[in-house]
Protein backbone atom coordinates (compact mmCIF):
# COMPACT_ATOMS: atom_id res chain seq x y z
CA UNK A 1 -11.28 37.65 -6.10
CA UNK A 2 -9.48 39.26 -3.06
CA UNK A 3 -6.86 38.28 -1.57
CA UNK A 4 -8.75 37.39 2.12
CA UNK A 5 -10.93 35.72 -0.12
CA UNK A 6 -8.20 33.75 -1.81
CA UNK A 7 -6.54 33.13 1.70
CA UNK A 8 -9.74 31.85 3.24
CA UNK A 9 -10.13 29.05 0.30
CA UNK A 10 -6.67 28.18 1.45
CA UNK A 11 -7.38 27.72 5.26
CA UNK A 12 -10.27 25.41 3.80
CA UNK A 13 -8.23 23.63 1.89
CA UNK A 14 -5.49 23.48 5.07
CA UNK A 15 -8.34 22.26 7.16
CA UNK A 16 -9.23 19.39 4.58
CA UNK A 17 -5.28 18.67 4.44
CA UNK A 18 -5.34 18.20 8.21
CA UNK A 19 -8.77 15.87 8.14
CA UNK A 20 -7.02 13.88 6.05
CA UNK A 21 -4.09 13.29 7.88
CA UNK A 22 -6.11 12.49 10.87
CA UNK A 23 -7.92 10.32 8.99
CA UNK A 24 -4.77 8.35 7.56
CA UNK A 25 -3.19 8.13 11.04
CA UNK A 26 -6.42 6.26 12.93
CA UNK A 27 -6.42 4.08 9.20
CA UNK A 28 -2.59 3.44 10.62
CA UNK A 29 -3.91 2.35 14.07
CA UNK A 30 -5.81 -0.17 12.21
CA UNK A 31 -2.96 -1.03 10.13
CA UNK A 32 -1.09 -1.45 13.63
CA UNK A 33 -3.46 -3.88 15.16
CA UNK A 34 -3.31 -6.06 12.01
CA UNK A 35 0.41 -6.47 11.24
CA UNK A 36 0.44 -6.68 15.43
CA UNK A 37 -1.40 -9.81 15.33
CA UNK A 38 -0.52 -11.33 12.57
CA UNK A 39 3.28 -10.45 13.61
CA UNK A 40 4.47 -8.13 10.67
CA UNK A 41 7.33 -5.10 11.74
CA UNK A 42 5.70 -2.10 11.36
CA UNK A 43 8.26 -0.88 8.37
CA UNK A 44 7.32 -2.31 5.35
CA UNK A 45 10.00 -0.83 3.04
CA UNK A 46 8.68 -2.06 -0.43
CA UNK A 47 5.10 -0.50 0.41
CA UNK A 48 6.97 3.02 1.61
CA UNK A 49 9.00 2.81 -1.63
CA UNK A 50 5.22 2.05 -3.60
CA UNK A 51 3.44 5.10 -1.71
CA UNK A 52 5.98 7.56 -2.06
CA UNK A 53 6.66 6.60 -5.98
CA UNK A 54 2.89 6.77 -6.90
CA UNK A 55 2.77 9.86 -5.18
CA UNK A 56 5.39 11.37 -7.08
CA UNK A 57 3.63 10.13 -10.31
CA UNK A 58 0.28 11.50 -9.51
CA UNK A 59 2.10 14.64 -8.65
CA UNK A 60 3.56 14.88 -12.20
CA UNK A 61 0.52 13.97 -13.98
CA UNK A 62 -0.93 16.60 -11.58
CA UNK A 63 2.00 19.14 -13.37
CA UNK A 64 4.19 19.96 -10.17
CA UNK A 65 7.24 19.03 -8.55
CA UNK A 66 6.68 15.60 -7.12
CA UNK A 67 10.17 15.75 -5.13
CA UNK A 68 8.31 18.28 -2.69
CA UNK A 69 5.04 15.67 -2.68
CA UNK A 70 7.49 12.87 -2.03
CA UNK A 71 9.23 14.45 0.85
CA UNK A 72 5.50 14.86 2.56
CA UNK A 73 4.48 11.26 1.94
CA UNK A 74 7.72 10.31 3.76
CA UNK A 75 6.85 12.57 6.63
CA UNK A 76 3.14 11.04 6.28
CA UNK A 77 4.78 7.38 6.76
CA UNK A 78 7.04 8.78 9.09
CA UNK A 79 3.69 9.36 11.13
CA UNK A 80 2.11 6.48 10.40
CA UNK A 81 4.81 4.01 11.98
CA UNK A 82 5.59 6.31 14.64
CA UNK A 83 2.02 5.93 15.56
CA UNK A 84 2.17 2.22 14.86
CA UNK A 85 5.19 1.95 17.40
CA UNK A 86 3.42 3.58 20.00
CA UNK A 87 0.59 1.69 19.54
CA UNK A 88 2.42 -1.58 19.64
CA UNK A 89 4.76 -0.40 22.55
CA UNK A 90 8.06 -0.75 20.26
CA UNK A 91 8.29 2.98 20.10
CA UNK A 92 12.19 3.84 19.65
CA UNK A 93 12.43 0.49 17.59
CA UNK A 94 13.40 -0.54 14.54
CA UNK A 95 11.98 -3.25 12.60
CA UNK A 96 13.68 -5.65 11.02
CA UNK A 97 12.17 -8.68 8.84
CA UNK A 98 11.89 -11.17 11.15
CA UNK A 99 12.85 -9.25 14.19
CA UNK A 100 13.24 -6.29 16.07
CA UNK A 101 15.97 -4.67 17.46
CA UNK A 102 17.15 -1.38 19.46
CA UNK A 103 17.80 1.76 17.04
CA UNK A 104 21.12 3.34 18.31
């Protein structure tokens, strides 16, 4: 195998990495309208802390570094309730149970 040839596998694999993202942040939208109506904060800390930790398992069982995996589920959640907050309108909020309050 060449090394263009080895490259282009890894565009297609960059280009599946990017569908799924898309396809995470419109299943956030949905998530959005959901916790919107039935009046959840957008952060949900004990399901970021679940997401990121079973990421970092599946990464080991996977055999590599799950701190590097971790770090890009936190920038996927990141996403995810920046698009919630935008969706909602509370963009530049922070959620808080039971309320919400300016971020300063």
């Amino acid at each position: 195998m060449s090394l263009e040839s080895v490259r282009t596998k890894i565009n297609q694999v960059d280009d599946e990495i990017v569908r799924l993202i898309v396809q995470r942040q419109r299943l956030a939208i949905k998530v959005s309208d959901i916790k919107a109506r039935e009046g959840l904060p957008v952060r949900d800390e004990k399901r970021a802390r679940q997401v990121i930790s079973t990421a970092g398992e599946r990464a080991q069982k996977a055999r590599i570094d799950p701190e590097p995996v971790k770090k890009i589920f936190e920038i996927l959640i990141a996403m995810s309730e920046a698009s919630q907050h935008a969706r909602n309108g509370t963009k530049g909020q922070r959620d808080t149970p039971g309320h919400r309050e300016e971020s300063g």
